[in-house]
C-alpha atoms as a PDB file:
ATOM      1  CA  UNK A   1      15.845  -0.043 113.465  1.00  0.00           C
ATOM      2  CA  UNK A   2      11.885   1.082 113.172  1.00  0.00           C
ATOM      3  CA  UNK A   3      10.363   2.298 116.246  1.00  0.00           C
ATOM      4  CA  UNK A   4       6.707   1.333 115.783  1.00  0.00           C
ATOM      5  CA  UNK A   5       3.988   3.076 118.432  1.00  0.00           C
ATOM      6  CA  UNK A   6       0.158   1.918 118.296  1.00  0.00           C
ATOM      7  CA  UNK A   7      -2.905   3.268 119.123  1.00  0.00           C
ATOM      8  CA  UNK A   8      -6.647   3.700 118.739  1.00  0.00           C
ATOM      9  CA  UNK A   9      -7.273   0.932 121.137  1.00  0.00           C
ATOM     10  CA  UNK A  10     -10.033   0.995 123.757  1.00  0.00           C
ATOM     11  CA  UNK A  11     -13.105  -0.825 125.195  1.00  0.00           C
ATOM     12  CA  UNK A  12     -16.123  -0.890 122.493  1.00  0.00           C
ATOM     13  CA  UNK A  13     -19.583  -3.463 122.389  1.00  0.00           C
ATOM     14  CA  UNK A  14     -19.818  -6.347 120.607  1.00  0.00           C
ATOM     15  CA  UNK A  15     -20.722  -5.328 116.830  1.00  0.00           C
ATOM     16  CA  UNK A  16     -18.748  -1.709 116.885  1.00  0.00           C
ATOM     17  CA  UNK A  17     -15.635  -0.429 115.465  1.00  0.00           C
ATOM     18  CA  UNK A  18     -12.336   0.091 116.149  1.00  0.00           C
ATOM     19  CA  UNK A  19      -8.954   1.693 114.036  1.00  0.00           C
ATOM     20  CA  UNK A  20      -6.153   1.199 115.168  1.00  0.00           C
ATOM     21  CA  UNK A  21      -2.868   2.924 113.886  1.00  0.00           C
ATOM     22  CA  UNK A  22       0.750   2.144 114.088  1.00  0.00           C
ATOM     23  CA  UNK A  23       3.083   4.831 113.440  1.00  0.00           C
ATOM     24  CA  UNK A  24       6.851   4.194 112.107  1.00  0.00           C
ATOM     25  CA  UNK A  25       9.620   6.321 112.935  1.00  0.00           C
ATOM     26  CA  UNK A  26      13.793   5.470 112.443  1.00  0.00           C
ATOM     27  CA  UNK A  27      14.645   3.515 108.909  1.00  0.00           C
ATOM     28  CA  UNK A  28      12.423   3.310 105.999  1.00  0.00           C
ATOM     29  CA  UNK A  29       9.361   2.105 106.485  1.00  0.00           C
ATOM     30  CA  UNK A  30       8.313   1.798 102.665  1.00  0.00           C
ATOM     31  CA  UNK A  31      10.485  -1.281 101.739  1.00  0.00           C
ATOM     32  CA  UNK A  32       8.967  -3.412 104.615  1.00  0.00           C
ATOM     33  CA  UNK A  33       5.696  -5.950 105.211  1.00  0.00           C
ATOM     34  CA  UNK A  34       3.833  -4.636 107.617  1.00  0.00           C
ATOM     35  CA  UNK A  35       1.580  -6.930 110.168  1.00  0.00           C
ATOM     36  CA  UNK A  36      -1.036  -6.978 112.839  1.00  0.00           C
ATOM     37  CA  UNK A  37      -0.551  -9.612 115.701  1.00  0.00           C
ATOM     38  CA  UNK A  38      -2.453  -9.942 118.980  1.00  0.00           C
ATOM     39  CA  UNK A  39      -2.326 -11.313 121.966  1.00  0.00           C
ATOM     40  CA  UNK A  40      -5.245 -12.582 124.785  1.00  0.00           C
ATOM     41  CA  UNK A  41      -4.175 -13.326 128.072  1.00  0.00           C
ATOM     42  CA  UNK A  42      -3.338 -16.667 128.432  1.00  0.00           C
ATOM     43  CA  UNK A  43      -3.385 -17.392 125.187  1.00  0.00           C
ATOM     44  CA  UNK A  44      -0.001 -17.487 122.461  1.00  0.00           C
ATOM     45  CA  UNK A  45       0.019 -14.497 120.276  1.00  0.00           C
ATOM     46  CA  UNK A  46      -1.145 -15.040 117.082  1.00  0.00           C
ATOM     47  CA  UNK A  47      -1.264 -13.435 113.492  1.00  0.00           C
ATOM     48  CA  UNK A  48      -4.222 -11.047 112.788  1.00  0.00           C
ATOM     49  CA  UNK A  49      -3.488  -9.694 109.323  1.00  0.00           C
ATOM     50  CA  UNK A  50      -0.380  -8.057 107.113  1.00  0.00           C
ATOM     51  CA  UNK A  51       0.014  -6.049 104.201  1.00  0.00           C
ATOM     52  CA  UNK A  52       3.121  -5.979 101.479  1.00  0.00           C
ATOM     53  CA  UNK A  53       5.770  -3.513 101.382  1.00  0.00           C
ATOM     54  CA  UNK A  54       3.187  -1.859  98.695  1.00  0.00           C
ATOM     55  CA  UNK A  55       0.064  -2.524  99.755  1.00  0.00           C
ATOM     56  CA  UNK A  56      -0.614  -4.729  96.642  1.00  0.00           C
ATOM     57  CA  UNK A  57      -1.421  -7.751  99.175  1.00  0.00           C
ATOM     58  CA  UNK A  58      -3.063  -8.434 102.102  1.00  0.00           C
ATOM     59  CA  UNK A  59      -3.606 -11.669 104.268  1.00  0.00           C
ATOM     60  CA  UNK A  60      -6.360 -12.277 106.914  1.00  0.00           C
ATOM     61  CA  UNK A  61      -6.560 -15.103 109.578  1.00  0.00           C
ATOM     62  CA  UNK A  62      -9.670 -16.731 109.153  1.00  0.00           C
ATOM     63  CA  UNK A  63     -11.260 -15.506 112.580  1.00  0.00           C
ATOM     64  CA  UNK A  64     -11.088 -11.444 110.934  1.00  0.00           C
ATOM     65  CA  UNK A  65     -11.679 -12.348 107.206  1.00  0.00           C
ATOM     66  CA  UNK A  66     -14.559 -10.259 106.283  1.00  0.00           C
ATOM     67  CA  UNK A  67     -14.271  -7.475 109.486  1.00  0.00           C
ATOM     68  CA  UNK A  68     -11.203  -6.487 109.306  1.00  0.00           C
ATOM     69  CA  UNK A  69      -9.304  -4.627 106.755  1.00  0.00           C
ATOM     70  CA  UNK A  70      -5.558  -3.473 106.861  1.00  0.00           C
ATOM     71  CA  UNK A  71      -3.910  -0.743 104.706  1.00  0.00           C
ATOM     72  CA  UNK A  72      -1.262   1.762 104.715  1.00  0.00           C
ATOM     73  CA  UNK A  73      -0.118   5.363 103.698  1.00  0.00           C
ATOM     74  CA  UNK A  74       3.403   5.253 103.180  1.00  0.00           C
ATOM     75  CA  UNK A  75       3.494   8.471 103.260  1.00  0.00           C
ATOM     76  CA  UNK A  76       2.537   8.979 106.605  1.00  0.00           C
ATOM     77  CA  UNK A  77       4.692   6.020 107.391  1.00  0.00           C
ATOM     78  CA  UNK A  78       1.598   4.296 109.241  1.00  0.00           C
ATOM     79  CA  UNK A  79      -0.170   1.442 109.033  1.00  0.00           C
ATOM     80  CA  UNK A  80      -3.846   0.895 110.340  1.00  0.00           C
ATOM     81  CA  UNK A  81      -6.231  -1.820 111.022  1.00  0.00           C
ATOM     82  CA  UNK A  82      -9.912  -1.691 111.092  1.00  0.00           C
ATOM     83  CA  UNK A  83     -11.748  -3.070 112.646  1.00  0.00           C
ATOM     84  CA  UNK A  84     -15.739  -3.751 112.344  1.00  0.00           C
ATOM     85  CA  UNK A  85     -18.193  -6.158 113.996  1.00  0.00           C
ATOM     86  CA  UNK A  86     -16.231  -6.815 117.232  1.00  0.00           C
ATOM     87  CA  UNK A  87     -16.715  -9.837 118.820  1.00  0.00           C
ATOM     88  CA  UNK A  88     -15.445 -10.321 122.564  1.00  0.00           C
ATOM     89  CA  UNK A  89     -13.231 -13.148 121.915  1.00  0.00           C
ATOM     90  CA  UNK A  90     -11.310 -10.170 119.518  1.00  0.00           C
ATOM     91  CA  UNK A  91     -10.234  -9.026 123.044  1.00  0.00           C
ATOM     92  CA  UNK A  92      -6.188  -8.924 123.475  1.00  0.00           C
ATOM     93  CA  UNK A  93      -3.645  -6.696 123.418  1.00  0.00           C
ATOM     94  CA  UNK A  94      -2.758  -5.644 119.677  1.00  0.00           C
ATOM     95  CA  UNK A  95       0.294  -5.218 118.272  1.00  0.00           C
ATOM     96  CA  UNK A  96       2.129  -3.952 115.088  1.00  0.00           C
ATOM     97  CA  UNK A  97       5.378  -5.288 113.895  1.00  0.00           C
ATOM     98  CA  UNK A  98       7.459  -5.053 110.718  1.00  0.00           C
ATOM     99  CA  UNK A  99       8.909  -7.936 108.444  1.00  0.00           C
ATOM    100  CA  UNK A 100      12.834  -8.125 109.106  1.00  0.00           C
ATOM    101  CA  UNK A 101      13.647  -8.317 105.742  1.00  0.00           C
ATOM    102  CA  UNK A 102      12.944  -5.334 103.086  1.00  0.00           C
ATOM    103  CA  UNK A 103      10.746  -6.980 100.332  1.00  0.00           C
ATOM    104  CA  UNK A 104      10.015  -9.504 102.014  1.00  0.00           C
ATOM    105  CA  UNK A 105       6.301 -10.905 102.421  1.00  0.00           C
ATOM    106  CA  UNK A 106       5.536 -13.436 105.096  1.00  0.00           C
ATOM    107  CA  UNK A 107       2.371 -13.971 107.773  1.00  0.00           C
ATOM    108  CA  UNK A 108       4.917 -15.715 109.914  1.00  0.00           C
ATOM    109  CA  UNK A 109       5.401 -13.882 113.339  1.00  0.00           C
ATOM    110  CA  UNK A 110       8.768 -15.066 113.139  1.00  0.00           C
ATOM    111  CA  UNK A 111       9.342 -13.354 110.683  1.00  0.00           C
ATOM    112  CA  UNK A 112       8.735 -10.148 112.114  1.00  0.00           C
ATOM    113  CA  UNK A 113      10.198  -7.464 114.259  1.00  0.00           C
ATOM    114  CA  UNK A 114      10.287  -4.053 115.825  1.00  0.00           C
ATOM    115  CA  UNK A 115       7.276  -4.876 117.935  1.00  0.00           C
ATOM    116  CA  UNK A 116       5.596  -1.634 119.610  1.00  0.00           C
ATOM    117  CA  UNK A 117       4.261  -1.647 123.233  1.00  0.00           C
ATOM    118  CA  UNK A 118       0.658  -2.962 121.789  1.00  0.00           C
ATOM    119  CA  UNK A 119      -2.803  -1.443 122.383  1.00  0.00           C
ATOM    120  CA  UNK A 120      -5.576  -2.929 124.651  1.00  0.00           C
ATOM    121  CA  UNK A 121      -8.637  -3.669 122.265  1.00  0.00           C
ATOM    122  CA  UNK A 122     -11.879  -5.373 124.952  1.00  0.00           C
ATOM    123  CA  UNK A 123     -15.003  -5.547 123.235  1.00  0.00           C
ATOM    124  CA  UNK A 124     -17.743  -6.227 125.964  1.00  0.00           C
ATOM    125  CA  UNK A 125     -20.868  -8.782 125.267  1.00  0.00           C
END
């Protein structure tokens, strides 16, 4: 098992930034897709961006294309999103998770696993 712990969340205005960081501890973090999920209140959680065991790929959804940008340091074992030109409706709760299967690239939330507790991102207008 990963433990996965976020942070680097907070209240910002519209049009600021925002990194947040998700540090892995337990097995080895290197093999595994890493991705960003979040979720608004009321609302179903929903896929934000992930990033291959290697960092050679990265996938957006269509509402961050363009502001936000994942990466990773494997050798930090963390994995961080920023996050640039907020918009309120980028409001939610944030959370990290890891793919289930080593080598394994997917944007499917089903896919993933090890969630951490999430971070509070609420950009004001």
């Amino acid at each position: 098992q990963v433990q996965l712990v976020e942070s680097g969340g907070g209240l910002v205005q519209a049009g600021g930034s925002l990194r947040l960081s998700c540090a892995a501890s337990g097995r080895s973090f290197t093999n595994y897709a890493m991705g960003w999920f979040r979720q608004a209140p009321g609302k179903e959680r929903e896929f934000v961006a992930a990033i291959r065991w290697n960092g050679a790929n990265t996938n957006y959804a269509d509402s961050v294309k363009g502001r936000f940008t994942i990466s990773r340091d494997n050798a930090k074992n963390t994995v961080y999103l920023q996050m640039n030109s907020l918009k309120p409706e980028d409001t939610a709760v944030y959370y990290c998770a890891s793919a289930t299967r080593s080598f394994y690239y997917t944007v499917s939330s089903r896919e993933y696993g090890n969630w951490g507790q999430g971070t509070q991102v609420t950009v004001s207008s």
